[in-house]
Protein backbone atom coordinates (compact mmCIF):
# COMPACT_ATOMS: atom_id res chain seq x y z
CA UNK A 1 1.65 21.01 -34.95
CA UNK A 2 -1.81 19.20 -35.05
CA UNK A 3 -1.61 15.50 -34.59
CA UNK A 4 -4.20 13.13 -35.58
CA UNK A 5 -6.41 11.31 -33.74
CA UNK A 6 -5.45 8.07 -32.41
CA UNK A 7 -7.55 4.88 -32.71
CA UNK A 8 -8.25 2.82 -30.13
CA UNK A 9 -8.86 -0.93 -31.20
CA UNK A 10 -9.06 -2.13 -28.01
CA UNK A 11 -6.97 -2.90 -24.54
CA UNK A 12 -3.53 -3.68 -26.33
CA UNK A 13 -3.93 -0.30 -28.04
CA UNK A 14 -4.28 1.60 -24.42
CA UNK A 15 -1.26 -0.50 -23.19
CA UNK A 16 1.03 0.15 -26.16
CA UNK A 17 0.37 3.68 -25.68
CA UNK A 18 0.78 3.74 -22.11
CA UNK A 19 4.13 1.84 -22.38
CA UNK A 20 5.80 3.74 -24.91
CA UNK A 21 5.52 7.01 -22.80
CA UNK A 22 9.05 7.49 -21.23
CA UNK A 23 7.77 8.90 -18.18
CA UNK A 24 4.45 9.51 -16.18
CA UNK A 25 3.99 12.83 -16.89
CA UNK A 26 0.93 16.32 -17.05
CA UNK A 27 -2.69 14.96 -16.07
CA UNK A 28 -1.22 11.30 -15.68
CA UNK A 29 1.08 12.69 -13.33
CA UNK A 30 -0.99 14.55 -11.27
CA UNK A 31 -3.64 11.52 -11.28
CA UNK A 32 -0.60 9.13 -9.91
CA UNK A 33 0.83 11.53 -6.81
CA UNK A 34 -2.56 11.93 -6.36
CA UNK A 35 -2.93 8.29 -5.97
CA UNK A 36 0.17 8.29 -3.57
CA UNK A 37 -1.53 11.16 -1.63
CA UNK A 38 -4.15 8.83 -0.49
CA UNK A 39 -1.49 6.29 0.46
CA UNK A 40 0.03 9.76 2.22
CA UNK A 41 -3.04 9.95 4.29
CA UNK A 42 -3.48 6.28 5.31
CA UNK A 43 -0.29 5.86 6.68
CA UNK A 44 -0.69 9.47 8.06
CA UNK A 45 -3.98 7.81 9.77
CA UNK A 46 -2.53 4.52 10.82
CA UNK A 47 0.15 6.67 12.80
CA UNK A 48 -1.20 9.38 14.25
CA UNK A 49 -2.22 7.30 17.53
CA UNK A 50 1.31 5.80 17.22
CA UNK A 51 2.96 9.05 18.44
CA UNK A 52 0.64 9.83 20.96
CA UNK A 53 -0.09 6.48 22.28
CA UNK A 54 1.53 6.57 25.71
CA UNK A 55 0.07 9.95 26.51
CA UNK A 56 -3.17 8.25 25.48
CA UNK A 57 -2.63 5.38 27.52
CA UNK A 58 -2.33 7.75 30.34
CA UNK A 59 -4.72 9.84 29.74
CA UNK A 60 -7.64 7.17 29.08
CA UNK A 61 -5.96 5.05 31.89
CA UNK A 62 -5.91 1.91 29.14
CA UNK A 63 -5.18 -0.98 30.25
CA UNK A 64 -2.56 -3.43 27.69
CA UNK A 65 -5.51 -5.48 26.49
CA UNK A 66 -7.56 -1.96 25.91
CA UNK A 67 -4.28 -0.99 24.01
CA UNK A 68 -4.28 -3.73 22.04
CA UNK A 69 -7.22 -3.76 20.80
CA UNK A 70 -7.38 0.37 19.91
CA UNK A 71 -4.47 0.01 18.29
CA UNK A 72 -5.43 -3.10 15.97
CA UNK A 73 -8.65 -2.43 15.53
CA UNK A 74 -8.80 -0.72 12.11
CA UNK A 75 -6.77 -3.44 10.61
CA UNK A 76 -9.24 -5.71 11.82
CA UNK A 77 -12.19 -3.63 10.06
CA UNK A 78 -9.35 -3.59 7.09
CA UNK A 79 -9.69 -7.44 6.89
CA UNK A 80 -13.07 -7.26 4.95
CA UNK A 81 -13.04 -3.88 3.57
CA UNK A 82 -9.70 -4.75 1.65
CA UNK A 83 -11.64 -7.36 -0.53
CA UNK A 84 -14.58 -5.38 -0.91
CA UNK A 85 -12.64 -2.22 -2.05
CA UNK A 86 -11.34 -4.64 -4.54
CA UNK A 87 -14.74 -5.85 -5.83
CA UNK A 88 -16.49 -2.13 -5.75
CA UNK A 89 -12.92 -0.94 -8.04
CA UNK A 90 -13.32 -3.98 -10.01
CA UNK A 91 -16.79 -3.52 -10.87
CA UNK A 92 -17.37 0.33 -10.77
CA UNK A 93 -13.94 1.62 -11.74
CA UNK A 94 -11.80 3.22 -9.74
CA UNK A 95 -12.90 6.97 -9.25
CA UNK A 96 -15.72 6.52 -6.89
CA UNK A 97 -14.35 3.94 -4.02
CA UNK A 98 -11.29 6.19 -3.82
CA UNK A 99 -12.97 9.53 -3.47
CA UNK A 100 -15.61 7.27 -0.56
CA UNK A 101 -12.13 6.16 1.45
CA UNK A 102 -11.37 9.85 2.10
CA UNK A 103 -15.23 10.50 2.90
CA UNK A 104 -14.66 7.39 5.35
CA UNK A 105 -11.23 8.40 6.74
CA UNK A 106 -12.36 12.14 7.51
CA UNK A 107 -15.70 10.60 9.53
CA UNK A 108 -13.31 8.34 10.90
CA UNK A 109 -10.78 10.91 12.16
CA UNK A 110 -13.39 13.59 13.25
CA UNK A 111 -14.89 10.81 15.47
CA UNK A 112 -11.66 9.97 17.55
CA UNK A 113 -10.78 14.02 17.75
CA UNK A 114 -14.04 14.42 19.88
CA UNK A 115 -14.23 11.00 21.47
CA UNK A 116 -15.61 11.31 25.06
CA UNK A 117 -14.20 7.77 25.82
CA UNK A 118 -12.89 4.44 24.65
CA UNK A 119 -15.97 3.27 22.62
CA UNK A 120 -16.49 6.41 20.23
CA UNK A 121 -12.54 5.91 19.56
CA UNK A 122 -13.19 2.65 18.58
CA UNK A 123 -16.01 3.33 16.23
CA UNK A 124 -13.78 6.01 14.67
CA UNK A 125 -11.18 3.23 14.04
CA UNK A 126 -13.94 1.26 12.15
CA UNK A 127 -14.04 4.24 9.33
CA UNK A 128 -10.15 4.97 9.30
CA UNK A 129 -9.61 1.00 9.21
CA UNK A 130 -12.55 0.78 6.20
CA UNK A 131 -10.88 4.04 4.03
CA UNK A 132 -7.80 2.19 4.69
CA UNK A 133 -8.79 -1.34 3.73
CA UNK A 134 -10.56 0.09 0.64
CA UNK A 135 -7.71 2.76 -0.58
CA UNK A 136 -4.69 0.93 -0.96
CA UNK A 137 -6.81 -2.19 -2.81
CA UNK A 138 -7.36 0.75 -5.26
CA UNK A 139 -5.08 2.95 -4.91
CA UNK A 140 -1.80 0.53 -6.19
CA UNK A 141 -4.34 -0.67 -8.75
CA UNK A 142 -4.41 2.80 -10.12
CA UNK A 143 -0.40 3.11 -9.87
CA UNK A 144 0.10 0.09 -11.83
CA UNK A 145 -1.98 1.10 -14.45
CA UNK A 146 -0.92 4.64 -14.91
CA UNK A 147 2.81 3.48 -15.02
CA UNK A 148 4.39 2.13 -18.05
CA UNK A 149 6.08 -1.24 -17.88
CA UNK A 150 9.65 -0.03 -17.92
CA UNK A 151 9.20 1.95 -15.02
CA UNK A 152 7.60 -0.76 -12.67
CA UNK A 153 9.58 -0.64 -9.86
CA UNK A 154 8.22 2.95 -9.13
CA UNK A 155 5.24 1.75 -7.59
CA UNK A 156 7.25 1.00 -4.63
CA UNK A 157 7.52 4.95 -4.14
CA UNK A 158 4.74 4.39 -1.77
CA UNK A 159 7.21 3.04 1.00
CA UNK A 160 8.70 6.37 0.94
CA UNK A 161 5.41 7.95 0.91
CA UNK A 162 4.28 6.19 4.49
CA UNK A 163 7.35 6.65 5.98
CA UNK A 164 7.27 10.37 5.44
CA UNK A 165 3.26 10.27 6.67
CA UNK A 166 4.90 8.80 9.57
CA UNK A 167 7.83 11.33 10.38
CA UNK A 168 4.90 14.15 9.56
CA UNK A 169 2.62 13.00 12.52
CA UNK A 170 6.19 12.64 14.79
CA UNK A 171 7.78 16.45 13.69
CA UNK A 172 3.92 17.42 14.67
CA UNK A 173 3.55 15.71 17.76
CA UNK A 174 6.54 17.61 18.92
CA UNK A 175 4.72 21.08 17.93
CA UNK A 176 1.70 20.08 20.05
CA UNK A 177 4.02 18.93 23.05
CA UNK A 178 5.36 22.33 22.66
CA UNK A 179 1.86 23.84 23.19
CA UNK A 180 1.29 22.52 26.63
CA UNK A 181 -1.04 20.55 25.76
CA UNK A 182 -0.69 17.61 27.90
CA UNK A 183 -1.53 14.02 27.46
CA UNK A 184 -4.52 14.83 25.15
CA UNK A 185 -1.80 15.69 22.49
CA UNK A 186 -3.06 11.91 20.54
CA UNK A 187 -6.05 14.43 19.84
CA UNK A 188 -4.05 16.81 17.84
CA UNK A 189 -2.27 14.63 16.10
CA UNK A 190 -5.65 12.69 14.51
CA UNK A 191 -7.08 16.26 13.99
CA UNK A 192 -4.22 16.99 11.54
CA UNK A 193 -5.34 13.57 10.01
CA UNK A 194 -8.79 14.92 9.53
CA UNK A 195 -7.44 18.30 7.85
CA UNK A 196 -4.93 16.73 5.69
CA UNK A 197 -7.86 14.38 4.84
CA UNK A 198 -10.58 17.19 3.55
CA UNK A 199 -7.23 18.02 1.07
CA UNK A 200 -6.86 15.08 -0.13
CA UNK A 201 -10.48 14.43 -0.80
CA UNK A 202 -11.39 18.10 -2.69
CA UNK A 203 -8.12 17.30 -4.93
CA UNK A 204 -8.78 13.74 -6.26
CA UNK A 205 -12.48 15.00 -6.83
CA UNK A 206 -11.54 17.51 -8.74
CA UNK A 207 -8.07 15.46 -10.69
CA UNK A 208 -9.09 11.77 -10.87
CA UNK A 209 -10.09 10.22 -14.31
CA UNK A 210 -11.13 7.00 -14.79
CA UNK A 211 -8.33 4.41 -15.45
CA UNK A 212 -8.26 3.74 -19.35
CA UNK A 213 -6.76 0.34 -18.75
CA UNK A 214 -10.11 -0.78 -16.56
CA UNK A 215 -12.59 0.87 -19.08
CA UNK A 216 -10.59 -0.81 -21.88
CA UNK A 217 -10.75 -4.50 -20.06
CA UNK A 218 -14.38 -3.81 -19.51
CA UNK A 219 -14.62 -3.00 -23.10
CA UNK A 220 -15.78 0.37 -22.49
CA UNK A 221 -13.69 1.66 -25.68
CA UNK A 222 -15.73 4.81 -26.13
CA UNK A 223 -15.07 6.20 -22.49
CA UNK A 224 -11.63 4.44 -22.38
CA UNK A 225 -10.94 6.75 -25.61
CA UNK A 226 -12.46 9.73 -24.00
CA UNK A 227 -10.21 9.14 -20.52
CA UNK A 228 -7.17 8.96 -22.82
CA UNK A 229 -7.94 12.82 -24.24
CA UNK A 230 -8.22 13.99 -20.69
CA UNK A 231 -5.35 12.53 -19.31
CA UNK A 232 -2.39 12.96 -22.45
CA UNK A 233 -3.54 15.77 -24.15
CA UNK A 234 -4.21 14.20 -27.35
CA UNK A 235 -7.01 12.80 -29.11
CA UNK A 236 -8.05 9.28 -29.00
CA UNK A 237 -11.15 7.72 -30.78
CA UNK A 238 -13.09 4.33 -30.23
CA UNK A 239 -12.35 2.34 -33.49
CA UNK A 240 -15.67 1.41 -34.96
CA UNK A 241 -17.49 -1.82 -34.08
CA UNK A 242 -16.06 -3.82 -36.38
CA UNK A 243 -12.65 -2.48 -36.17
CA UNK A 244 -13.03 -3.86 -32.41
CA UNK A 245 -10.47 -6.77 -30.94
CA UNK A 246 -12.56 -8.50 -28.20
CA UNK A 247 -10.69 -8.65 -24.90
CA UNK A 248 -8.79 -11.75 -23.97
CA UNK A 249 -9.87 -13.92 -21.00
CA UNK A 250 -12.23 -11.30 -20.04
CA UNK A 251 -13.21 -12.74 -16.84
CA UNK A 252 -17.10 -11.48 -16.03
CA UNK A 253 -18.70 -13.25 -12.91
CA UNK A 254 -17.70 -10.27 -10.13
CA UNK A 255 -16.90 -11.97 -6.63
CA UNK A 256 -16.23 -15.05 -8.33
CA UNK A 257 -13.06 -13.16 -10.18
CA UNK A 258 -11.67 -14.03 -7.17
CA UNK A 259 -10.85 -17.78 -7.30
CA UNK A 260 -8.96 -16.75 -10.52
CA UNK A 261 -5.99 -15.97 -8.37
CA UNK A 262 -5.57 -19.34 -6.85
CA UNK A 263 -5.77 -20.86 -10.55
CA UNK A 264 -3.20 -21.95 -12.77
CA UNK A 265 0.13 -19.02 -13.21
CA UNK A 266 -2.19 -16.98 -10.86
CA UNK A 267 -1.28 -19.19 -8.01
CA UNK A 268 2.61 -19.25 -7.19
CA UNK A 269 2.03 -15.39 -7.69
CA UNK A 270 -0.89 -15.03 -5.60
CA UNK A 271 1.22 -16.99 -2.80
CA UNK A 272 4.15 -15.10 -3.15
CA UNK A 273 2.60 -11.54 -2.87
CA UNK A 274 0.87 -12.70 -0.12
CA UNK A 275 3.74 -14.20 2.01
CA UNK A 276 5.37 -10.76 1.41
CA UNK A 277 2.58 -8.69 2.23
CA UNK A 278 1.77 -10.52 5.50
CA UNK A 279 5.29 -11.02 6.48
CA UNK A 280 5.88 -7.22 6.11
CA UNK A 281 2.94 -6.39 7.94
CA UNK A 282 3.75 -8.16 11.32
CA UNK A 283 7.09 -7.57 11.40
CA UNK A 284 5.97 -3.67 11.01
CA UNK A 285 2.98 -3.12 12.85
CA UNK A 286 4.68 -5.41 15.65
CA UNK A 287 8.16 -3.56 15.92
CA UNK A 288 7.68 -0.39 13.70
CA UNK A 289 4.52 0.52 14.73
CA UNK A 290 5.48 0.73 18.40
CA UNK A 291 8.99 2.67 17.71
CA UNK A 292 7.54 5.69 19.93
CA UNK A 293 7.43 3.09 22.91
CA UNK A 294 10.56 1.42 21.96
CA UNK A 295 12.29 3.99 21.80
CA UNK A 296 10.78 5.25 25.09
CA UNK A 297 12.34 1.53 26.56
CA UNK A 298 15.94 2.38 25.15
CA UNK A 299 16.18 6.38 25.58
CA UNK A 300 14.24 7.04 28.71
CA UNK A 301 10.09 8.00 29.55
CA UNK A 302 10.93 12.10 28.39
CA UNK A 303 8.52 12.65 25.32
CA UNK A 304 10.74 14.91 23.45
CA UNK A 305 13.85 12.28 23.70
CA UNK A 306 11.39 9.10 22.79
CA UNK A 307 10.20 11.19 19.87
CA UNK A 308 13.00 12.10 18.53
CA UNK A 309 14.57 8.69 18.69
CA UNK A 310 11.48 7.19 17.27
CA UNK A 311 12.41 10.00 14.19
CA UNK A 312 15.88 8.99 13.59
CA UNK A 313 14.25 5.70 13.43
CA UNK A 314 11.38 6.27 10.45
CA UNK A 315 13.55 8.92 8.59
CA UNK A 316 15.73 5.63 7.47
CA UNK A 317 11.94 4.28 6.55
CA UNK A 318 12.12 7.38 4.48
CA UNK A 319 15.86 6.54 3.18
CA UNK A 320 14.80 3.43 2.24
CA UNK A 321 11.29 3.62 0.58
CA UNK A 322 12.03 5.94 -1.93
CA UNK A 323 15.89 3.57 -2.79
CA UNK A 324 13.15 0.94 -3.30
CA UNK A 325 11.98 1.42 -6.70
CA UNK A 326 16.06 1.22 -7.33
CA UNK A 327 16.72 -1.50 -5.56
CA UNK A 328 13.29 -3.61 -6.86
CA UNK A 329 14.98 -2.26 -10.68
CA UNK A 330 18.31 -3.69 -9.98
CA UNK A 331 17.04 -7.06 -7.80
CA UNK A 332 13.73 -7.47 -8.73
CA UNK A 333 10.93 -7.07 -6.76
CA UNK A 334 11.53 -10.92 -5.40
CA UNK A 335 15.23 -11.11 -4.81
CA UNK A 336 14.53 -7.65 -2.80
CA UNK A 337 11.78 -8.86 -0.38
CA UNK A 338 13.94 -12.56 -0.02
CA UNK A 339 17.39 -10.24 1.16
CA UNK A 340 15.34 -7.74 2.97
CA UNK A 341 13.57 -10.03 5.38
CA UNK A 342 16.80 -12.24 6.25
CA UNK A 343 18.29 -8.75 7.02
CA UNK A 344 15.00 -7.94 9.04
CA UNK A 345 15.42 -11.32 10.58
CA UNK A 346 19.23 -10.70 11.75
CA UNK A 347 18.54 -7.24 13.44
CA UNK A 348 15.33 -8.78 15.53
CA UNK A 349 17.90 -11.54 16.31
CA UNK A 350 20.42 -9.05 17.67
CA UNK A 351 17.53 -6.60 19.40
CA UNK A 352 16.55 -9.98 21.56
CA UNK A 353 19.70 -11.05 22.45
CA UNK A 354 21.85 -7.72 22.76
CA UNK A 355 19.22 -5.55 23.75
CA UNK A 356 19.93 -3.66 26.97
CA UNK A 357 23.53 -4.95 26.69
CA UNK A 358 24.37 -2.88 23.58
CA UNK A 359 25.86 0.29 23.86
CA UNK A 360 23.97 3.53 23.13
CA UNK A 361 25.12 4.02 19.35
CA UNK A 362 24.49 0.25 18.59
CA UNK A 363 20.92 0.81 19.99
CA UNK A 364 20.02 3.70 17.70
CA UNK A 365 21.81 1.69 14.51
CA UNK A 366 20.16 -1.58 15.23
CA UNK A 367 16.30 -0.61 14.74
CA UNK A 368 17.19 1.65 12.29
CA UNK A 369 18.39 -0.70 9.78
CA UNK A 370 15.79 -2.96 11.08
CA UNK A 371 13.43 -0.26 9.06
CA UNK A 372 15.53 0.59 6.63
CA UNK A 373 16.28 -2.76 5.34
CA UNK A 374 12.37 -3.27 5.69
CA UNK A 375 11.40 0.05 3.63
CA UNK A 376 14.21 -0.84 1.02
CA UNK A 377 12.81 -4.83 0.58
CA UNK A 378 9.60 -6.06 1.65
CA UNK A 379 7.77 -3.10 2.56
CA UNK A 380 6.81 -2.01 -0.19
CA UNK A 381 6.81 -4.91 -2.25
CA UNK A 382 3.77 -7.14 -1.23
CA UNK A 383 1.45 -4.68 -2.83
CA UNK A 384 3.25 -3.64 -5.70
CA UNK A 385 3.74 -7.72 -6.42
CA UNK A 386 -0.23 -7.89 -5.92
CA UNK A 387 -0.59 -5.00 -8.10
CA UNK A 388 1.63 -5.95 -11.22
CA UNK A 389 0.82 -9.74 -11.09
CA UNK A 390 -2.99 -9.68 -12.75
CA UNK A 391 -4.98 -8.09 -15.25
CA UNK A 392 -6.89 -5.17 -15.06
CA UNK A 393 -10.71 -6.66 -13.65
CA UNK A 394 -8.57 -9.05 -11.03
CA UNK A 395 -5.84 -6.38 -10.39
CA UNK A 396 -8.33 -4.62 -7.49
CA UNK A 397 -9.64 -7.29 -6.67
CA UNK A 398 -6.58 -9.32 -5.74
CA UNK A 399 -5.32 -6.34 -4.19
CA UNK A 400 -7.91 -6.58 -1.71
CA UNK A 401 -8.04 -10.17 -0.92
CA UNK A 402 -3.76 -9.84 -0.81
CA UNK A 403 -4.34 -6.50 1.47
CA UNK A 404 -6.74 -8.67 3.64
CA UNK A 405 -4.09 -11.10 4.15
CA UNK A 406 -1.91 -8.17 5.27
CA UNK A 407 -4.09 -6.58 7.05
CA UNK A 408 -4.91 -9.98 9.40
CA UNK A 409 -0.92 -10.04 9.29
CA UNK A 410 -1.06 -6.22 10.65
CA UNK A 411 -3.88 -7.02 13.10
CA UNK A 412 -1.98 -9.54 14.55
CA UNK A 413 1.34 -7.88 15.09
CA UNK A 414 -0.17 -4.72 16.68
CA UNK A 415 -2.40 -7.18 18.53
CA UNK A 416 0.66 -9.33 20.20
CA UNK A 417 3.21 -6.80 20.94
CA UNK A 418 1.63 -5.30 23.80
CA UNK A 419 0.61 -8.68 25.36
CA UNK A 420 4.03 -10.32 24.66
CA UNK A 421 5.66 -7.30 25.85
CA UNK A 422 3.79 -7.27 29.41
CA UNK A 423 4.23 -11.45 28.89
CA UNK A 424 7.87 -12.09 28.01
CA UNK A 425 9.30 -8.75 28.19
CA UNK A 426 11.01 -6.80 24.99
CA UNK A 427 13.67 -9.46 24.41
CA UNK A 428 11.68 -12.47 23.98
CA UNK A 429 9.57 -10.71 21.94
CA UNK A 430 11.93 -10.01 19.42
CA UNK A 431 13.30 -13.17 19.34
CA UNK A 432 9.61 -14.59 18.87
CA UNK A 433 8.76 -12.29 16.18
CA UNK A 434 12.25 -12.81 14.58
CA UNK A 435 10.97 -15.86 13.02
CA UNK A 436 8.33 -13.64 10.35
CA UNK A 437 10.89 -12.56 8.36
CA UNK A 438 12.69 -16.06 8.40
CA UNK A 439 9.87 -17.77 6.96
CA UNK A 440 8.93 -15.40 4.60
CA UNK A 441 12.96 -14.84 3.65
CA UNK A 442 13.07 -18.49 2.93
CA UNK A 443 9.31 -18.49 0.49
CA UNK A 444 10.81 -15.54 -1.08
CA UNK A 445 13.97 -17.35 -2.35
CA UNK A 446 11.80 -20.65 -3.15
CA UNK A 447 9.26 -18.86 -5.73
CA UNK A 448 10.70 -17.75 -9.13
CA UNK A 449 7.90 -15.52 -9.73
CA UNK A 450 8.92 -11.51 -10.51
CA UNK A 451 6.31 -9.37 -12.63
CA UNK A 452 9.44 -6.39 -13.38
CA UNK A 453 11.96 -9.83 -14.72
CA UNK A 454 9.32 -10.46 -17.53
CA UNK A 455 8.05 -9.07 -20.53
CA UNK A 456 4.39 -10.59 -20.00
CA UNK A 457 1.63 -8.25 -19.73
CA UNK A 458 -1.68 -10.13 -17.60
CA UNK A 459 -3.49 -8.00 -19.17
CA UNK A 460 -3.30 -9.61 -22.78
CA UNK A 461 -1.37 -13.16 -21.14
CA UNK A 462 -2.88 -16.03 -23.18
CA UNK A 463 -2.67 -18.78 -20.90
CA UNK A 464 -3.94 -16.93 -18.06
CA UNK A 465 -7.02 -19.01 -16.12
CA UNK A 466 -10.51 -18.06 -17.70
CA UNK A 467 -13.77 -19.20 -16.97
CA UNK A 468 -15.93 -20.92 -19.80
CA UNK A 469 -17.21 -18.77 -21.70
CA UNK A 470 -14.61 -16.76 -21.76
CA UNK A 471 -13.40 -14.92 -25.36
CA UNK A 472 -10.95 -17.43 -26.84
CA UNK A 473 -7.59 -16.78 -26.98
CA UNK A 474 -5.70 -15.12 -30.35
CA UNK A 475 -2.37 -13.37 -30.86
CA UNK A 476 -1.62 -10.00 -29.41
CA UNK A 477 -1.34 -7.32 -31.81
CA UNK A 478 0.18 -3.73 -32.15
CA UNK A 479 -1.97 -0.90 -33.54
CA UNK A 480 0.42 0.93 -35.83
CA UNK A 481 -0.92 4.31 -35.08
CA UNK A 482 0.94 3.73 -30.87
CA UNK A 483 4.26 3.47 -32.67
CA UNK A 484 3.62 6.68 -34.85
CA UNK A 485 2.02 8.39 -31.76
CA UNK A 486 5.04 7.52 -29.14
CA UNK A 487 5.67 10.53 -27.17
């Protein structure tokens, strides 16, 4: 049966539409794993030195402070590229920065494989730790606008997503050990990054279309309208000029976008992502980061053993990402990040002050509910709060100053876990680091703030902070034609 073509008024219209699909199915579909792919490979790129880092510090002869410093480096470089992946979505769409990151992670990944020494690794860290920084600014951007609003919580599938990236580059490290190949196995594991990486790059070429939401804010209504055909199979049309609504509080002064966040509604938001995303950061890339050498501490030196209990480990990261989306459904996004870091914060407790005194079943159960009950709460939840919490030309763009935020909490927690480790010793470390999640527990519970315990949209939210100048506000509306074309 032939339907008609749909108009499109303006960004309400590609909203309604959007929402009233009861799934995120065909071409949307394939755009939104493809979107998670990326995720896939950053995580996949973030660990790949994890699993081979003591074999690397042997086989480079690294010193802690060396070690510290490979190992935070790209979230250092992630720092600034997280903000400006936000501003090149935000003001070219999201298409072309996302297809760059993978250009930028394979460089970055082909670099390390053939590194003659320290320095070359480092500079391929600064192109894994810029595809990084500029991906997942985009990348949750792009989830958030390709899922309708009752299924919110999904965008927290990503957990799941790293945690499998992570068990990948641990199930391969054992193949390579079982090649012989010595302590230059870290080089294997990045050159799977690189492959996995050319994948990922020749598929969102080819799959990507623009977001409709973006074009739509930008009032791009033709091109919005011709995105919509593409991706749902049906036809959509740009109303005629007149016909047009003008966009609501369309904010148009690029990097200055960004002082929007700490305005007004924006702000409690914009502090409440952000405690979650840089909580969860250190309290990873300090403790979950370094399972492989934990777990070398607790089971013995052997590769094989330390790798496998690093596994058991990450495959309750795995458990516990993809429960997420439930649990953020049933708790809310909020209520899930305050429970999860005061759970966080009572295993570190009982790692410093049982560890080594435990017996050998308590030592496998404590750190892995220590990343299960991170991958179920707060893990994924900083970005997906950054992500649902602002309108479409902000949404990148606060992603990336959020992800910055992160990314200095990331740098900082692979940065003081080798140093406090050779300092204070593993005990006193955890006990240190124990008070993160504390902190960020108690912000959590303080700030009311949850974008899936609402029915307001930022993208048409009328008191939202707007610079002067801006279109002036006027009722939402609902184009008829959405309800007669719901799916």
């Amino acid at each position: 049966m032939q339907h008609s073509a749909i108009k499109i008024r303006g960004i309400d219209d590609v909203i309604a539409y959007i929402d009233s699909c009861p799934g995120i199915r065909g071409r949307a579909g394939v755009i939104w794993w493809l979107a998670l792919g990326g995720l896939f490979l950053d995580a996949f790129s973030n660990s790949a030195l994890s699993a081979g880092l003591g074999p690397m510090t042997r086989n480079l002869q690294l010193a802690p402070a060396k070690v510290a410093l490979l190992t935070s480096f790209a979230s250092w470089v992630a720092i600034a590229f997280n903000p400006i992946g936000g501003w090149m979505a935000d003001r070219w769409g999201r298409v072309r920065p996302l297809v760059l990151a993978k250009v930028l992670a394979v460089a970055g990944a082909l670099l390390v494989v053939f590194a003659p020494g320290f320095e070359v690794i480092l500079a391929g860290r600064f192109f894994v730790g810029a595809a990084y920084g500029i991906d997942f600014a985009i990348a949750m951007a792009v989830l958030a606008e390709f899922t309708p609003v009752k299924l919110k919580s999904r965008l927290n599938t990503w957990q799941g997503m790293w945690y499998t990236a992570v068990c990948s580059n641990l199930l391969l490290a054992l193949l390579f050990y079982s090649w012989d190949v010595g302590d230059t196995i870290w080089r294997y594991s990045v050159a799977a990054t690189a492959v996995f990486g050319v994948v990922i790059l020749l598929l969102q070429g080819l799959f990507l279309v623009e977001s409709p939401i973006w074009l739509a804010r930008k009032e791009l209504l033709d091109a919005a309208a011709h995105a919509m055909t593409r991706i749902y199979g049906r036809e959509f049309v740009a109303a005629p000029p007149a016909e047009r609504i003008p966009v609501l509080n369309q904010a148009r002064r690029g990097l200055a976008n960004v002082l929007l966040i700490f305005r007004g509604v924006y702000l409690p938001r914009t502090v409440l992502a952000a405690t979650v995303q840089i909580g969860q950061s250190i309290q990873y890339f300090a403790i979950g980061w370094y399972l492989p050498l934990i777990s070398a501490a607790l089971f013995g030196k052997d590769f094989v053993y330390a790798t496998i209990g690093a596994l058991v480990f990450n495959v309750c990261g795995i458990f516990g990402g993809f429960l997420s989306p439930l649990i953020g459904r049933k708790l809310g996004l909020r209520r899930a990040s305050a429970f999860g870091f005061a759970a966080v914060f009572a295993m570190l407790l009982i790692l410093g002050l049982f560890n080594g005194k435990m017996p050998m079943w308590m030592a496998v159960v404590v750190p892995s509910l220590f990343i299960l009950f991170h991958s179920g709460g707060p893990g994924a939840n900083g970005k997906s709060l950054s992500s649902l919490s602002f309108r479409s030309e902000l949404r990148a763009g606060a992603n990336g100053i959020i992800g910055a935020l992160g990314a200095i909490g990331a740098a900082l927690g692979l940065l003081v876990f080798p140093l406090f480790r050779a300092q204070y010793g593993l005990e006193t470390t955890f006990l240190i680091l124990s008070v993160v999640p504390l902190l960020a527990s108690i912000i959590c519970f303080a700030i009311r703030w949850d974008p899936t315990r609402t029915t307001i949209n930022p993208d048409n939210e009328a008191d939202a902070p707007q610079f002067k100048g801006d279109v002036p506000d006027a009722p939402g509306f609902m184009n008829p034609a959405i309800e007669k074309a719901r799916p």
